[in-house]
N, C-alpha and C. Protein backbone atom coordinates (compact mmCIF):
# COMPACT_ATOMS: atom_id res chain seq x y z
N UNK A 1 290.02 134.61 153.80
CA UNK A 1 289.71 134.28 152.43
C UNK A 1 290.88 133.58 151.77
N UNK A 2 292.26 134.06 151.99
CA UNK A 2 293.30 133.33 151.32
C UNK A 2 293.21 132.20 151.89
N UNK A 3 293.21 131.74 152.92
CA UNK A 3 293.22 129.89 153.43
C UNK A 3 292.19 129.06 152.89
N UNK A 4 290.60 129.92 152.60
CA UNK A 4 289.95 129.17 151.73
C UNK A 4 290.49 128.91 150.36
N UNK A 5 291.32 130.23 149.30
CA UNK A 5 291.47 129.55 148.34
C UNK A 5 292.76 129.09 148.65
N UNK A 6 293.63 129.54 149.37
CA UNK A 6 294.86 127.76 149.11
C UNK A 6 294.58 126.68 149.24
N UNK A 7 293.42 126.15 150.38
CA UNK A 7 292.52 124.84 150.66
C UNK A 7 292.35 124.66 149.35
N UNK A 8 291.43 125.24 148.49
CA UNK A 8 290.92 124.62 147.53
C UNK A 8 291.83 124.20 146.48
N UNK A 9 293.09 125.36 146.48
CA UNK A 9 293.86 124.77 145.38
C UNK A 9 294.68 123.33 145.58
N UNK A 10 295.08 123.61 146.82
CA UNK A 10 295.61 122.43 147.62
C UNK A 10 294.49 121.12 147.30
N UNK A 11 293.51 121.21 147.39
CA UNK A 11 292.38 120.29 146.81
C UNK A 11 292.09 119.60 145.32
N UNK A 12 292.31 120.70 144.89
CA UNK A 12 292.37 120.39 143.14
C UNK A 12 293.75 119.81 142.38
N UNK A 13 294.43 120.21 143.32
CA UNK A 13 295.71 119.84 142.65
C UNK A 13 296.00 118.11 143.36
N UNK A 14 295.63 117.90 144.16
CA UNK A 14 295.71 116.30 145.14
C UNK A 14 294.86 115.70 144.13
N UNK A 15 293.44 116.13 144.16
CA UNK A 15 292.58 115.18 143.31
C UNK A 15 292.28 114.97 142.07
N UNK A 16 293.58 116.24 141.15
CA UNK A 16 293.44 116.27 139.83
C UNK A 16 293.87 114.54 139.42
N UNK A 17 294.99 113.92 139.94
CA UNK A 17 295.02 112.48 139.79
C UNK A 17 294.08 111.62 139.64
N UNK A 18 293.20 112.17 140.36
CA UNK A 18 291.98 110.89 140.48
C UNK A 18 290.76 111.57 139.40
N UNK A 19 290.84 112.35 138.53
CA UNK A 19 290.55 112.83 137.40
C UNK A 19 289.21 114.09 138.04
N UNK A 20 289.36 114.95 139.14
CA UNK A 20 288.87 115.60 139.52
C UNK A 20 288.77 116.68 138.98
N UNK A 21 287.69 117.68 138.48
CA UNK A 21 288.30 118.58 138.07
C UNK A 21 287.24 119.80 138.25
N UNK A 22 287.49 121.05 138.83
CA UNK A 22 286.54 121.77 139.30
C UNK A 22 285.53 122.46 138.49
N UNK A 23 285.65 122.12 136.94
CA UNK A 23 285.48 123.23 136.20
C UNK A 23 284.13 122.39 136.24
N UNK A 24 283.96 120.69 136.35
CA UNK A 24 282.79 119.38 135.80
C UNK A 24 282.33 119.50 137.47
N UNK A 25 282.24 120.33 138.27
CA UNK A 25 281.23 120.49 139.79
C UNK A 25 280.27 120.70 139.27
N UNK A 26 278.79 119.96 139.53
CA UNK A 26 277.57 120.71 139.21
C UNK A 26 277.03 121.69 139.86
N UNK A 27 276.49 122.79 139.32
CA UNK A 27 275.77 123.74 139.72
C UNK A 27 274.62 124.43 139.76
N UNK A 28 273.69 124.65 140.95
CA UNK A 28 272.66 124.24 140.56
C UNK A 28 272.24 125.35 141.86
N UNK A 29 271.52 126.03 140.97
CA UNK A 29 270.47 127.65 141.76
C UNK A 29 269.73 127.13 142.83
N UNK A 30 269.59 127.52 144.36
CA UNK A 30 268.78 127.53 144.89
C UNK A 30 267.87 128.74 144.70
N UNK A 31 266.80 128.48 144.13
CA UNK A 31 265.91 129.69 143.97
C UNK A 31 265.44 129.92 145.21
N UNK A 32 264.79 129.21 145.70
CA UNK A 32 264.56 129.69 147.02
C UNK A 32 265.05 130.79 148.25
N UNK A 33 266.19 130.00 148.13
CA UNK A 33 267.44 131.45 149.06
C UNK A 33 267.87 132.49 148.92
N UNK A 34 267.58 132.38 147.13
CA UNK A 34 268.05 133.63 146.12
C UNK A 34 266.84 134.75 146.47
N UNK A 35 265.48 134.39 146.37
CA UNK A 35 264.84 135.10 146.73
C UNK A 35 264.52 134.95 148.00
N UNK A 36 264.41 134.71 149.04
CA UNK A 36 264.58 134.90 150.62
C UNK A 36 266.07 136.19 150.83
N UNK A 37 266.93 136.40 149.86
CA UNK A 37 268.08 137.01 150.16
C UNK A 37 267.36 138.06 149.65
N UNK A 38 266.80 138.02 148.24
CA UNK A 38 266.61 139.43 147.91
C UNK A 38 265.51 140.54 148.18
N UNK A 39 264.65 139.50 149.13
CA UNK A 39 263.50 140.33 149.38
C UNK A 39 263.87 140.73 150.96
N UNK A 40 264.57 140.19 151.80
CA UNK A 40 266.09 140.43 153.07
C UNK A 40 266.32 142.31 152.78
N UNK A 41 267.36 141.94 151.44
CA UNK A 41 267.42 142.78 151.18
C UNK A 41 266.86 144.17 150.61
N UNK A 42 265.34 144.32 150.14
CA UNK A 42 264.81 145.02 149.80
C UNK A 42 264.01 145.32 151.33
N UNK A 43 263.50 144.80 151.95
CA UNK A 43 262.76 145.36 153.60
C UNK A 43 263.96 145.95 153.92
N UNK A 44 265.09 145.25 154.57
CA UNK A 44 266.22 146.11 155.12
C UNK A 44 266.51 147.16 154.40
N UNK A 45 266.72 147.68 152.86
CA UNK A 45 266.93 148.71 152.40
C UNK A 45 265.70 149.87 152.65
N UNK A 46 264.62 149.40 152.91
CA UNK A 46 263.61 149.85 152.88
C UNK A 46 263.15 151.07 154.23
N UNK A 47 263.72 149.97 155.52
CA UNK A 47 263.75 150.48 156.68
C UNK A 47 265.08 151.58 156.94
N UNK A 48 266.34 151.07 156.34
CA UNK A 48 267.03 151.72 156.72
C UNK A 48 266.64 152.81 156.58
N UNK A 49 266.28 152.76 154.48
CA UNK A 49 265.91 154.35 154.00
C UNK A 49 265.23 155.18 155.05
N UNK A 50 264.08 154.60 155.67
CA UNK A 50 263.03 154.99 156.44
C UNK A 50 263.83 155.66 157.75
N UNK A 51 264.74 155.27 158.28
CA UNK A 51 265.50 155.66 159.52
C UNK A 51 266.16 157.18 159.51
N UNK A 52 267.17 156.44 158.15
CA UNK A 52 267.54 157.77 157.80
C UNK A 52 267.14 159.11 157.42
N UNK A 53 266.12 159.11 156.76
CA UNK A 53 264.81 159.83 155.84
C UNK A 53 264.47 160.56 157.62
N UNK A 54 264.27 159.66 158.67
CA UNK A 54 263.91 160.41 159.96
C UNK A 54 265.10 161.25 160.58
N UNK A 55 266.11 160.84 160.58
CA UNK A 55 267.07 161.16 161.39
C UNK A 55 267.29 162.63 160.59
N UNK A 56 267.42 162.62 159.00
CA UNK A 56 267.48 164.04 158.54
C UNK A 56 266.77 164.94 158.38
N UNK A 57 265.05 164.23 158.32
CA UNK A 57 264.20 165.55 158.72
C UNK A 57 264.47 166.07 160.16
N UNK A 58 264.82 164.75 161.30
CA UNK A 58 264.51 165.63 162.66
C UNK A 58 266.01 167.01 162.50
N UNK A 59 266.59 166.82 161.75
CA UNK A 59 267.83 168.02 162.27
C UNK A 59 267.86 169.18 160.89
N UNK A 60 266.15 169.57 160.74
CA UNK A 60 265.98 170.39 160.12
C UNK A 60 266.23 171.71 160.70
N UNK A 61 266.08 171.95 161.88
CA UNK A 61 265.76 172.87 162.79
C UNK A 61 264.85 173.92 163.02
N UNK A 62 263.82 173.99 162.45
CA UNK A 62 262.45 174.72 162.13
C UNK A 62 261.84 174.45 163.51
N UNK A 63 262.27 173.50 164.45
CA UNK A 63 261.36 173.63 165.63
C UNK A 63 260.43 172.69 165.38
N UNK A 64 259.76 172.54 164.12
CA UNK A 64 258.61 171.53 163.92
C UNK A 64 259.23 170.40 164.01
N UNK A 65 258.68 168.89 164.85
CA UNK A 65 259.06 167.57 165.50
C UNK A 65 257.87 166.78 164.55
N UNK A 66 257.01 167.46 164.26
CA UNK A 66 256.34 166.37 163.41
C UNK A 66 256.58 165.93 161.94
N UNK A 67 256.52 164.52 161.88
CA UNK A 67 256.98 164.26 160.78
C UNK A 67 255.95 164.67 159.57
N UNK A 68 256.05 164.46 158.42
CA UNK A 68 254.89 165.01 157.40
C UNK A 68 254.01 163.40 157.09
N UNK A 69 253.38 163.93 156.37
CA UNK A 69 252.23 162.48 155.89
C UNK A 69 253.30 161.66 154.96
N UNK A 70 253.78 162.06 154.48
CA UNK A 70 254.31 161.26 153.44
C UNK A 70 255.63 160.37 154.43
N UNK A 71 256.38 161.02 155.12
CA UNK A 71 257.56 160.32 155.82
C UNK A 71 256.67 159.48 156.91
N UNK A 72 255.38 159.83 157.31
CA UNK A 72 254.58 158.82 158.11
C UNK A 72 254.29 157.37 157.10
N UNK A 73 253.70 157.84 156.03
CA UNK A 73 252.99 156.49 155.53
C UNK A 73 254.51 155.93 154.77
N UNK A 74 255.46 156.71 154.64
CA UNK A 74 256.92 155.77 154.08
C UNK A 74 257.11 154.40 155.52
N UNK A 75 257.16 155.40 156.87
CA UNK A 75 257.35 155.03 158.09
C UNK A 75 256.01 153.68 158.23
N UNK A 76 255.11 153.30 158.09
CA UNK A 76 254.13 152.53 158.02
C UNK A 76 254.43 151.74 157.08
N UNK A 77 254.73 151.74 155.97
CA UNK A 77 255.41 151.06 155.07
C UNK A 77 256.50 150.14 155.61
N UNK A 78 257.50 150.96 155.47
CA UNK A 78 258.57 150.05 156.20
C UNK A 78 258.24 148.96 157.22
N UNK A 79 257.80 149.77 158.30
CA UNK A 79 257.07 148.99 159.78
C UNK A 79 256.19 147.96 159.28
N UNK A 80 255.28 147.83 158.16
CA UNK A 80 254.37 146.61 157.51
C UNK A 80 255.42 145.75 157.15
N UNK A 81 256.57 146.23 156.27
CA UNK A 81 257.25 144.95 155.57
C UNK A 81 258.03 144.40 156.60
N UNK A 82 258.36 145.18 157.68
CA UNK A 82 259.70 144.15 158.74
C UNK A 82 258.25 143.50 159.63
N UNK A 83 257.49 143.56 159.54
CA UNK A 83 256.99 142.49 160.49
C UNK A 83 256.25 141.76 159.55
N UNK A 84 256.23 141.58 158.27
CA UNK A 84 255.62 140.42 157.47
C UNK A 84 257.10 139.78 157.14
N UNK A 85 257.88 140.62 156.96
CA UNK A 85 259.19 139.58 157.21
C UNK A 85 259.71 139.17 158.30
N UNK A 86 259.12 139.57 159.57
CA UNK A 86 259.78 138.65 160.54
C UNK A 86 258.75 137.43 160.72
N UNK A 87 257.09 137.87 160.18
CA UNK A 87 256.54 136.88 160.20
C UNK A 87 256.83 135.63 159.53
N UNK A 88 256.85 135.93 158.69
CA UNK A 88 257.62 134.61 157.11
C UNK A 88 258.76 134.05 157.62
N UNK A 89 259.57 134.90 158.33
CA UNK A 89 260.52 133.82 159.00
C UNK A 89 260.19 133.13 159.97
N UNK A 90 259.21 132.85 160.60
CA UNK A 90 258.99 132.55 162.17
C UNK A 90 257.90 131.39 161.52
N UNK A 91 257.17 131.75 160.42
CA UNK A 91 256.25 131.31 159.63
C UNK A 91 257.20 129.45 158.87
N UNK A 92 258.38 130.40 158.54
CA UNK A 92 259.20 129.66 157.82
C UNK A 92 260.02 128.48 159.14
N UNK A 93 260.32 128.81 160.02
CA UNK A 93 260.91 128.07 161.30
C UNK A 93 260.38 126.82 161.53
N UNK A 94 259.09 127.59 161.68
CA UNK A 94 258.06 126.54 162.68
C UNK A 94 258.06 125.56 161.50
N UNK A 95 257.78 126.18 160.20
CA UNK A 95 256.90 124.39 159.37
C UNK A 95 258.74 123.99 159.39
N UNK A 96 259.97 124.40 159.04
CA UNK A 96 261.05 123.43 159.02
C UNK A 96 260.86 122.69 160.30
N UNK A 97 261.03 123.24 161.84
CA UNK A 97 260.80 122.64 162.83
C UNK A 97 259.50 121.04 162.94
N UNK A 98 258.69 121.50 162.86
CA UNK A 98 257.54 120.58 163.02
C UNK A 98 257.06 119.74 161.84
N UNK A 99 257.69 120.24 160.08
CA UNK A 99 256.94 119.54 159.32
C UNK A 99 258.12 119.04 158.38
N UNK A 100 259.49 119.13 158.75
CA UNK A 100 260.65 118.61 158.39
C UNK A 100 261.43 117.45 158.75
N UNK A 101 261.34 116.73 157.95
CA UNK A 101 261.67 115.64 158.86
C UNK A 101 263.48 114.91 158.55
């Protein structure tokens, strides 16, 4: 991280001559990625929860191995959203691949 910002200062300070100035960079939201990141992040939070939620019922020690209805349909849950998100990505591949030019 420090070599990126000395690069840059090293950058700003060369091209402040030529009337460069970082503060006049335009900036400009990809919405798109923003939400591709945050819905990333809501399945992955989703599943993890779901992992963990298993890993601490199984070391209840009651002997009982079955999970309950509710940690099942959490577990179905999760399992629906990572494969509509791996679909959307694969979904998302192919049209960049074939309809991107």
């Amino acid at each position: 991280m420090s070599v990126g910002v000395i690069r840059e200062v090293i950058r700003a300070v060369s091209l402040a001559r030529f009337g460069y100035s970082v503060a006049e960079y335009p900036y400009r939201i990809d919405w798109g990625s923003v939400v591709i990141f945050s819905v990333t992040t809501v399945v992955g939070v989703m599943v993890i929860s779901y992992l963990v939620l298993v890993l601490y019922r199984s070391g209840g020690g009651n002997g009982d191995t079955q999970p309950s209805p509710r940690v099942e349909r959490f577990g179905a849950i999760a399992t629906g959203m990572l494969g509509a998100w791996f679909g959307f990505f694969l979904l998302v591949g192919l049209y960049a691949t074939f309809f991107l030019k």
